[in-house]
N, C-alpha and C. Protein backbone atom coordinates (compact mmCIF):
# COMPACT_ATOMS: atom_id res chain seq x y z
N UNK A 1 -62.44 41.15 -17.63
CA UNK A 1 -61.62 42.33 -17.79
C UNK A 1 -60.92 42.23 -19.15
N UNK A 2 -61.24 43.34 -19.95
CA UNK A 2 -60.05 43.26 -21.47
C UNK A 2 -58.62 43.17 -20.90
N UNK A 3 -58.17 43.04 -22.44
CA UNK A 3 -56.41 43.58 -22.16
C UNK A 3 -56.13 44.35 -21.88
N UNK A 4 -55.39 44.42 -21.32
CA UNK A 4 -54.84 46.21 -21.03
C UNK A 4 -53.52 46.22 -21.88
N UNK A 5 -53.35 48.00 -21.84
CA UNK A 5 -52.16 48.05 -22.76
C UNK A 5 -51.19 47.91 -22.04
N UNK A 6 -49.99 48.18 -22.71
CA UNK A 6 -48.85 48.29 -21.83
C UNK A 6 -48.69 49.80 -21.49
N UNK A 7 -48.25 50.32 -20.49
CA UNK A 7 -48.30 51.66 -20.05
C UNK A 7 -46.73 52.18 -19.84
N UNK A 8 -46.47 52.98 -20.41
CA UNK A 8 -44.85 53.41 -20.24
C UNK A 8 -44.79 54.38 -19.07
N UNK A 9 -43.71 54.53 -18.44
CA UNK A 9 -43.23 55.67 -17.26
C UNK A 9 -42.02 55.36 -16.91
N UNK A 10 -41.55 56.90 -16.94
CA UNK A 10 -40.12 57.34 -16.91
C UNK A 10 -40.01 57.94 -15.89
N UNK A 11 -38.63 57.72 -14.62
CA UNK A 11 -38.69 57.82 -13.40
C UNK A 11 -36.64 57.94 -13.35
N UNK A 12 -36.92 59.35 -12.68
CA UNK A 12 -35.82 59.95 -12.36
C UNK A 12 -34.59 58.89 -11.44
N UNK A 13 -33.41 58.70 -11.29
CA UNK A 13 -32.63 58.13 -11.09
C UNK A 13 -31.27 58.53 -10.76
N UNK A 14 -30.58 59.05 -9.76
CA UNK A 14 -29.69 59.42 -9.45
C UNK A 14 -27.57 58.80 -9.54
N UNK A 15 -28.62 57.46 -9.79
CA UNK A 15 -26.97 56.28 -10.17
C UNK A 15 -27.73 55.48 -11.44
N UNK A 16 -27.47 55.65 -12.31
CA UNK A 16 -28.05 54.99 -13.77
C UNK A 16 -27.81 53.52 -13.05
N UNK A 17 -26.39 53.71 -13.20
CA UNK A 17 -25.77 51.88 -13.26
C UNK A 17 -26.34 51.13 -12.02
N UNK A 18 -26.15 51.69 -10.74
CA UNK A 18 -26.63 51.07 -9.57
C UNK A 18 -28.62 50.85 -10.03
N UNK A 19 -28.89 51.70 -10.32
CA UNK A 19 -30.87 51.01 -10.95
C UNK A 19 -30.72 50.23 -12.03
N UNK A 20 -29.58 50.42 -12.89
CA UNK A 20 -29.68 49.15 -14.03
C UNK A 20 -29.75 47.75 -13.12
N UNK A 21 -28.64 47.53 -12.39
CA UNK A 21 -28.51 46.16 -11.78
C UNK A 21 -30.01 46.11 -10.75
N UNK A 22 -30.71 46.77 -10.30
CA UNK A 22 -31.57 46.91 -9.39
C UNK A 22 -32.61 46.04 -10.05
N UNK A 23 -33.05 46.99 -11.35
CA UNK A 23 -34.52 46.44 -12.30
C UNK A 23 -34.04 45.49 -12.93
N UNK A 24 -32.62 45.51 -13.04
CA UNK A 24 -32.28 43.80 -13.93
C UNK A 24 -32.19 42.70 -13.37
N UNK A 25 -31.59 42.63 -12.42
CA UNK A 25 -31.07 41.72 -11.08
C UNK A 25 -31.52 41.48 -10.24
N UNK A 26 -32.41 42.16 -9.62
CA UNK A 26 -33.22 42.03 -8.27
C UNK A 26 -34.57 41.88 -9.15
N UNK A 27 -35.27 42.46 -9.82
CA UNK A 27 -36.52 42.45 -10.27
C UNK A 27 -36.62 41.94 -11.57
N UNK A 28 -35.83 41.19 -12.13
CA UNK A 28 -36.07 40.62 -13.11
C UNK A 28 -35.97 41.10 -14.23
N UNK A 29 -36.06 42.49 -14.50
CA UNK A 29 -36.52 42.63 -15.81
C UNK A 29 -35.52 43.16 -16.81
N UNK A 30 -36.35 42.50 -18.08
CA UNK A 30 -35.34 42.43 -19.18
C UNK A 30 -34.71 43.80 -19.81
N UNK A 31 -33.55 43.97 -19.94
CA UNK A 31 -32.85 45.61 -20.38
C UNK A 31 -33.62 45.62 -21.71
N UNK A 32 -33.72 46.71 -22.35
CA UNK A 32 -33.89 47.52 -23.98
C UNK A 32 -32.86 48.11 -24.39
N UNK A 33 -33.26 48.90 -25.11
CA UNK A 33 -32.33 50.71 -25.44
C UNK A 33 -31.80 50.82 -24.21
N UNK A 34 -31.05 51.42 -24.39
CA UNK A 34 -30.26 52.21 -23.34
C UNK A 34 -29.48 53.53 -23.91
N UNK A 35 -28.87 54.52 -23.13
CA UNK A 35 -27.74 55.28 -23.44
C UNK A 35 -27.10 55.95 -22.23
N UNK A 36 -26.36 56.65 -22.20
CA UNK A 36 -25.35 57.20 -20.97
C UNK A 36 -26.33 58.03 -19.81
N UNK A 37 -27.57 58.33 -21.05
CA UNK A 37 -28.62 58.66 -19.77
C UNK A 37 -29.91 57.96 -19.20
N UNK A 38 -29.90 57.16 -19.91
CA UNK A 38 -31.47 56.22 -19.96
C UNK A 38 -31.14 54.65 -19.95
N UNK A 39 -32.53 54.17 -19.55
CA UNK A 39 -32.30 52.85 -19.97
C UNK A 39 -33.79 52.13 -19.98
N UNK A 40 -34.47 51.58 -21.03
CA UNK A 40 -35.18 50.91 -20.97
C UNK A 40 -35.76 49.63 -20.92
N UNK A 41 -36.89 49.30 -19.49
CA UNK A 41 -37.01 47.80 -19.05
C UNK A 41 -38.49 47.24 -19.81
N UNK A 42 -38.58 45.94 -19.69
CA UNK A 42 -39.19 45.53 -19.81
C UNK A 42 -40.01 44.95 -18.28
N UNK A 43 -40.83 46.12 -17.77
CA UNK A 43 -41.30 45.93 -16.40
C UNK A 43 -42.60 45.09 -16.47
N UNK A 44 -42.60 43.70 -16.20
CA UNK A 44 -44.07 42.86 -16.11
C UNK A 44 -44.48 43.46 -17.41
N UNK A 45 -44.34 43.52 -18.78
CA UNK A 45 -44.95 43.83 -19.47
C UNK A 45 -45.46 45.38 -20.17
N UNK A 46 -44.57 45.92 -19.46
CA UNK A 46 -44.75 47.56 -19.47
C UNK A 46 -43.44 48.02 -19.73
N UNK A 47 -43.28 49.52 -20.23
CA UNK A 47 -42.22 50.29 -20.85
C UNK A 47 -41.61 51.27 -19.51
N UNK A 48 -40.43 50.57 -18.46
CA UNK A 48 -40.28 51.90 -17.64
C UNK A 48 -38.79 51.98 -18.08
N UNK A 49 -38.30 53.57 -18.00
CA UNK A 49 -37.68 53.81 -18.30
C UNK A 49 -36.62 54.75 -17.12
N UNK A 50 -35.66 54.38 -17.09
CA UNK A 50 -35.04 55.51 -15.47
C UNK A 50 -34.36 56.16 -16.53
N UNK A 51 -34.03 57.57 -16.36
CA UNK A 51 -33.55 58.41 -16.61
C UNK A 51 -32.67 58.83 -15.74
N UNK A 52 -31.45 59.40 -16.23
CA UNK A 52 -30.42 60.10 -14.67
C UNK A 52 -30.96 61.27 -14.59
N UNK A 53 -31.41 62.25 -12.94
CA UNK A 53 -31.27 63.09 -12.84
C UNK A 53 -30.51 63.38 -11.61
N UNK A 54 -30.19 64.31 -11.36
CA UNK A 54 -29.32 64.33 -10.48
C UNK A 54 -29.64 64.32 -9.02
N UNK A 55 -29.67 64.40 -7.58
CA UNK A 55 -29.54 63.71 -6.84
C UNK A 55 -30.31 64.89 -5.96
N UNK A 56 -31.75 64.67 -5.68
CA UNK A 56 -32.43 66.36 -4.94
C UNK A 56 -32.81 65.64 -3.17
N UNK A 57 -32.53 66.38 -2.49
CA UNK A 57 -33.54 66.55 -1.33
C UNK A 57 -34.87 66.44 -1.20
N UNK A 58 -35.40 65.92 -1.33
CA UNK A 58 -37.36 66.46 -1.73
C UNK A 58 -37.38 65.45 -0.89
N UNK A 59 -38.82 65.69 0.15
CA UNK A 59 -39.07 65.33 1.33
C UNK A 59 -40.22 64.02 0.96
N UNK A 60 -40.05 63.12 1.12
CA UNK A 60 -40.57 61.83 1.09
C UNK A 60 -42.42 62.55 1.53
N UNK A 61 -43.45 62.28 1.23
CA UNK A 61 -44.59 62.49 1.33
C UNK A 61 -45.54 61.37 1.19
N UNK A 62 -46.45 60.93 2.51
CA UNK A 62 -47.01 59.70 2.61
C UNK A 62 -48.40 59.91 3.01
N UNK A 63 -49.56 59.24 2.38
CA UNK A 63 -50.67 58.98 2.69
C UNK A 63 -51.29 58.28 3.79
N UNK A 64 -52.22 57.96 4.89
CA UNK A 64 -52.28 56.79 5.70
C UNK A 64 -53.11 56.28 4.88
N UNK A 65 -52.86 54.55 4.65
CA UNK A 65 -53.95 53.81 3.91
C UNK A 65 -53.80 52.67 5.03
N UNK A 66 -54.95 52.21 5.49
CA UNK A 66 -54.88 51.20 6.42
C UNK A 66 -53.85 50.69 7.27
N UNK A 67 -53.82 52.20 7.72
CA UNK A 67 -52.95 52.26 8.97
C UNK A 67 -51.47 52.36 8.60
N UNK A 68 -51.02 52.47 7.58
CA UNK A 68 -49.49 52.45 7.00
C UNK A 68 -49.29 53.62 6.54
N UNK A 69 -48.17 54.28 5.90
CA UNK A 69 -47.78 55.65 5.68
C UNK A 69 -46.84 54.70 4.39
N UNK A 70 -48.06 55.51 3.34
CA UNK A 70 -47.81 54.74 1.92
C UNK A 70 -47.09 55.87 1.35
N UNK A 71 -46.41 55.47 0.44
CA UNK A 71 -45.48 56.63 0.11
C UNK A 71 -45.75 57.10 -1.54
N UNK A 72 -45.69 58.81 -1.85
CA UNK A 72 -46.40 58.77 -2.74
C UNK A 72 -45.01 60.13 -3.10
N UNK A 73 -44.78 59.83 -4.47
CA UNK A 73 -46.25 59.13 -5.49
C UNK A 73 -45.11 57.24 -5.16
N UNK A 74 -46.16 56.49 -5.76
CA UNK A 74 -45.11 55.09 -6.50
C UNK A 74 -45.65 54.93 -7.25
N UNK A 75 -45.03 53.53 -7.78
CA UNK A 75 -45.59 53.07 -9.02
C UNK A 75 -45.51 51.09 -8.30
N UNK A 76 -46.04 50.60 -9.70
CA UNK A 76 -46.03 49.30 -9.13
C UNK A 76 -46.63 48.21 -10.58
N UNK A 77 -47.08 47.09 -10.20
CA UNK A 77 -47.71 46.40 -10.84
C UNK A 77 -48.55 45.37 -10.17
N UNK A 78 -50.07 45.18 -10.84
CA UNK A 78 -50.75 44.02 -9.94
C UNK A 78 -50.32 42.97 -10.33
N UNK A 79 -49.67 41.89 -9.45
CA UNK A 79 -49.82 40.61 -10.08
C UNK A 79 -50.65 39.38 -9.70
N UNK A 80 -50.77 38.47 -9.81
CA UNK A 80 -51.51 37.18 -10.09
C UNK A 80 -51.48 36.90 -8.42
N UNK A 81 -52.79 36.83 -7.75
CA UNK A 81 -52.61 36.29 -6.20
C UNK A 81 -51.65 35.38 -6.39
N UNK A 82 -51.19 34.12 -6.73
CA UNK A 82 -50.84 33.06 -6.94
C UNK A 82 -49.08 33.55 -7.10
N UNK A 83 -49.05 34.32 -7.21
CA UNK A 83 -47.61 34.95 -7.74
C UNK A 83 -46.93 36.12 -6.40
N UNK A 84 -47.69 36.42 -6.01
CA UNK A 84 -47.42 37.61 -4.84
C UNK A 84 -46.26 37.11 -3.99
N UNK A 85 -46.82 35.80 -2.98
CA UNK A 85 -45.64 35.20 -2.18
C UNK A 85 -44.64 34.97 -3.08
N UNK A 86 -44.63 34.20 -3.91
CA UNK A 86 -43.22 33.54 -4.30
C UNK A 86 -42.42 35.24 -4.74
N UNK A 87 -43.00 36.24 -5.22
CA UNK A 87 -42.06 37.37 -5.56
C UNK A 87 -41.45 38.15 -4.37
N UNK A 88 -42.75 38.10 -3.73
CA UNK A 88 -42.25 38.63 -2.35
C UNK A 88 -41.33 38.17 -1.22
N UNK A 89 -40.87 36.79 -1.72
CA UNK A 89 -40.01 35.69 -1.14
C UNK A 89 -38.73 36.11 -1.68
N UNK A 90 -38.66 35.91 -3.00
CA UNK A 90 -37.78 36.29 -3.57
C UNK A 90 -36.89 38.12 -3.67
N UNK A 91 -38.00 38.68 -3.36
CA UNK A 91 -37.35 40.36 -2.94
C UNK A 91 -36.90 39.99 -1.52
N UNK A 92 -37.22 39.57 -0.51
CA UNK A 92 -36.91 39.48 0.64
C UNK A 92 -35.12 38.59 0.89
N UNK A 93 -35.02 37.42 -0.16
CA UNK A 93 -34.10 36.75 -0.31
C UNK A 93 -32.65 37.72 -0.79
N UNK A 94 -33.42 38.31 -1.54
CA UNK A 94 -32.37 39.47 -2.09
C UNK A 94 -31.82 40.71 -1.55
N UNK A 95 -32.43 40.59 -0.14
CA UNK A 95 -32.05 41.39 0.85
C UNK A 95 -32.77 42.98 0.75
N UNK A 96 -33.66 42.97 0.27
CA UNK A 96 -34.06 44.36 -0.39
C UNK A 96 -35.36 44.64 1.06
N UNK A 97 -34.96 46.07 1.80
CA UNK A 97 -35.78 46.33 2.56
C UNK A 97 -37.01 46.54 2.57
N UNK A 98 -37.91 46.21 2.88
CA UNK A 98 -39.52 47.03 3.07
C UNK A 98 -39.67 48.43 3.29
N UNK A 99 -40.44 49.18 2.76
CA UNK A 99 -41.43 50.39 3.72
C UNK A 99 -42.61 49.94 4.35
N UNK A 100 -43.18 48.75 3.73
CA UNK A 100 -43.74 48.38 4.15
C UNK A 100 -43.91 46.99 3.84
N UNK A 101 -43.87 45.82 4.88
CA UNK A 101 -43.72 44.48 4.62
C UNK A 101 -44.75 44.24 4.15
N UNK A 102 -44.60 42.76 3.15
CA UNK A 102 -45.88 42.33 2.22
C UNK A 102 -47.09 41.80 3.47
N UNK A 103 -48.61 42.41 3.37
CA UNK A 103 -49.37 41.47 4.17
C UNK A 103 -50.58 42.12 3.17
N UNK A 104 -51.84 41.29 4.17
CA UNK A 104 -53.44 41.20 3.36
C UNK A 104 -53.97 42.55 3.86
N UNK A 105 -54.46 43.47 2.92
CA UNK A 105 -55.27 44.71 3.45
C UNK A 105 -56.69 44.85 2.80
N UNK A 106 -57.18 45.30 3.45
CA UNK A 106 -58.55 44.88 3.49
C UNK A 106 -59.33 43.35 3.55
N UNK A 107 -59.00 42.89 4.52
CA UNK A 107 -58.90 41.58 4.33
C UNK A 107 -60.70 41.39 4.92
N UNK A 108 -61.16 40.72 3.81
CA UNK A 108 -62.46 40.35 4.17
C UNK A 108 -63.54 41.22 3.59
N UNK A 109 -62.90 42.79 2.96
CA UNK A 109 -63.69 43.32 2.61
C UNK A 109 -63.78 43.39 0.79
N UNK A 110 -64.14 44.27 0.45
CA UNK A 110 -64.26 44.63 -1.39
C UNK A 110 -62.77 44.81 -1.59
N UNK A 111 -62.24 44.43 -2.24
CA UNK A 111 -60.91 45.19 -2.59
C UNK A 111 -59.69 44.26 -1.43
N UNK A 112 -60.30 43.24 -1.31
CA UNK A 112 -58.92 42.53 -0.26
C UNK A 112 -57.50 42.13 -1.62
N UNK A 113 -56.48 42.76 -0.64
CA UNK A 113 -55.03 42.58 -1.96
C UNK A 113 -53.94 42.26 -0.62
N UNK A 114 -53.37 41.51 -1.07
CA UNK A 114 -51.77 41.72 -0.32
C UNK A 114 -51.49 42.78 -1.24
N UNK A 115 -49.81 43.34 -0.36
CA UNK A 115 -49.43 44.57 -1.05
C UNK A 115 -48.13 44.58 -0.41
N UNK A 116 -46.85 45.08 -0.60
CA UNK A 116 -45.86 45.40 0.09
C UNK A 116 -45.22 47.08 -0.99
N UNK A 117 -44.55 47.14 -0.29
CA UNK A 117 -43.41 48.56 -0.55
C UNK A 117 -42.39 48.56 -0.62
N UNK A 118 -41.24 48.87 -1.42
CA UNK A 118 -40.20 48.98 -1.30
C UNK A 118 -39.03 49.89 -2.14
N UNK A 119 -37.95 50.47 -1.76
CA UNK A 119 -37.38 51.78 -2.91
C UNK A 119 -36.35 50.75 -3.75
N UNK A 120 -36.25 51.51 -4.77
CA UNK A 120 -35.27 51.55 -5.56
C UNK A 120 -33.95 52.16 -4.86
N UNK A 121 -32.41 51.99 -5.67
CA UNK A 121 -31.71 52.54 -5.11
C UNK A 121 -31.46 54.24 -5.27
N UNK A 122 -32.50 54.89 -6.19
CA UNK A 122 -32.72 55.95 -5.97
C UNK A 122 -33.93 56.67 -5.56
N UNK A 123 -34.45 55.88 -4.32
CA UNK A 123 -35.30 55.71 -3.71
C UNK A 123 -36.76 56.63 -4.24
N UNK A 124 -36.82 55.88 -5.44
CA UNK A 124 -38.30 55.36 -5.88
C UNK A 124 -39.37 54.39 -5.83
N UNK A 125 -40.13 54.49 -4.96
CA UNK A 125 -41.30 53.78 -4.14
C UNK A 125 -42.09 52.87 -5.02
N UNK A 126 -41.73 51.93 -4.97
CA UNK A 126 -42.49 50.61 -5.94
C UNK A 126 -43.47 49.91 -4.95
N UNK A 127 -45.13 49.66 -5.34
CA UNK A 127 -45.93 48.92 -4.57
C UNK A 127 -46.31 47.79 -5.83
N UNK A 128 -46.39 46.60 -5.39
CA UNK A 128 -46.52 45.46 -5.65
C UNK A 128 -47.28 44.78 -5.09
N UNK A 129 -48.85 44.83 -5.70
CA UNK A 129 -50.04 44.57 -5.00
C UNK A 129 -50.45 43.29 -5.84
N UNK A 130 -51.54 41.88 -5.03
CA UNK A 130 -52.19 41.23 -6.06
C UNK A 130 -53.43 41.29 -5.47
N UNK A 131 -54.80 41.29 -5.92
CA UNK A 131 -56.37 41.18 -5.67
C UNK A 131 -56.65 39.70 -5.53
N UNK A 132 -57.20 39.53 -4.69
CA UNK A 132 -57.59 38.43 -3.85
C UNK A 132 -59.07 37.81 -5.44
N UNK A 133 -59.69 39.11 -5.97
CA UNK A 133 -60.22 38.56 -6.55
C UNK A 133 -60.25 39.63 -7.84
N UNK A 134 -59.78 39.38 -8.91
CA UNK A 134 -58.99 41.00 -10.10
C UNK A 134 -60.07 41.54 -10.22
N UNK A 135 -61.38 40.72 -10.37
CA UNK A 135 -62.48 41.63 -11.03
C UNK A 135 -62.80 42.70 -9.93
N UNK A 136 -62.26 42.62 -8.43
CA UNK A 136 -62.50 43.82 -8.02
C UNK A 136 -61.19 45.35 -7.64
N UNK A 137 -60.74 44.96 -9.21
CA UNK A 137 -59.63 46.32 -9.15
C UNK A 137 -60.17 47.28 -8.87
N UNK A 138 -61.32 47.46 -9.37
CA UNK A 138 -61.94 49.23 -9.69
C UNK A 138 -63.47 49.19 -8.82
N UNK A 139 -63.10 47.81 -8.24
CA UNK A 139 -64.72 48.06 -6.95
C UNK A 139 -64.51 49.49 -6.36
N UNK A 140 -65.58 49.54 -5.96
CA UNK A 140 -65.94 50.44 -4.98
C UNK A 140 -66.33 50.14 -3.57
């Protein structure tokens, strides 16, 4: 597999400060720029950026993927099988709830990944998947 680039995305946010400590503190990642409306992370290697908007009703909307009610849209990052538990240990330590607890899906078949779910505090749906084997990200 080449490199991949880094991919930027900017994701609405209802408490700036409460998601600053969220992506800094709970998830590690390193602050950038910032200003009274933005703030940019250094997510696994990627450019995300929360923006404040203000605080809407909009009805949570979920897919079934192997039997779970995945929540869409999210975002996420693959990481390293080898890396999955210990992060997923560590979100759990930090008291941060599931939508869906980390386990193996598709297990045995093309495309076997652990995967878990979980929101932000302006409940933006982060999945955090690793491939059992990377070269089959884009199997079929």
């Amino acid at each position: 597999m080449s490199q991949l680039s880094p991919f930027h995305i900017a994701i609405p946010v209802h408490n700036l400060e409460e998601c600053r400590v969220f992506y800094r503190d709970i998830l590690n990642c390193e602050e950038g720029r910032s200003s009274n409306l933005w703030v940019d992370f250094n997510f696994f290697g990627h450019q995300l950026v929360i923006h404040y908007k203000a605080q809407s009703q909009e009805d949570t909307i979920t897919n079934a993927v192997d039997g779970k009610h995945v929540p869409v849209p999210h975002y996420g990052v693959v990481l390293p099988w080898e890396t999955f538990n210990t992060f997923a240990n560590d979100i759990k330590r930090k008291g941060i709830s599931f939508i869906i607890e980390p386990y193996i899906r598709f297990e045995g078949l093309i495309g076997e990944q652990a995967t878990m779910f979980f929101k932000d505090p302006s409940g933006n749906a982060l999945e955090f998947k690793a491939f059992k084997d990377i070269n089959q990200l884009f199997a079929k």
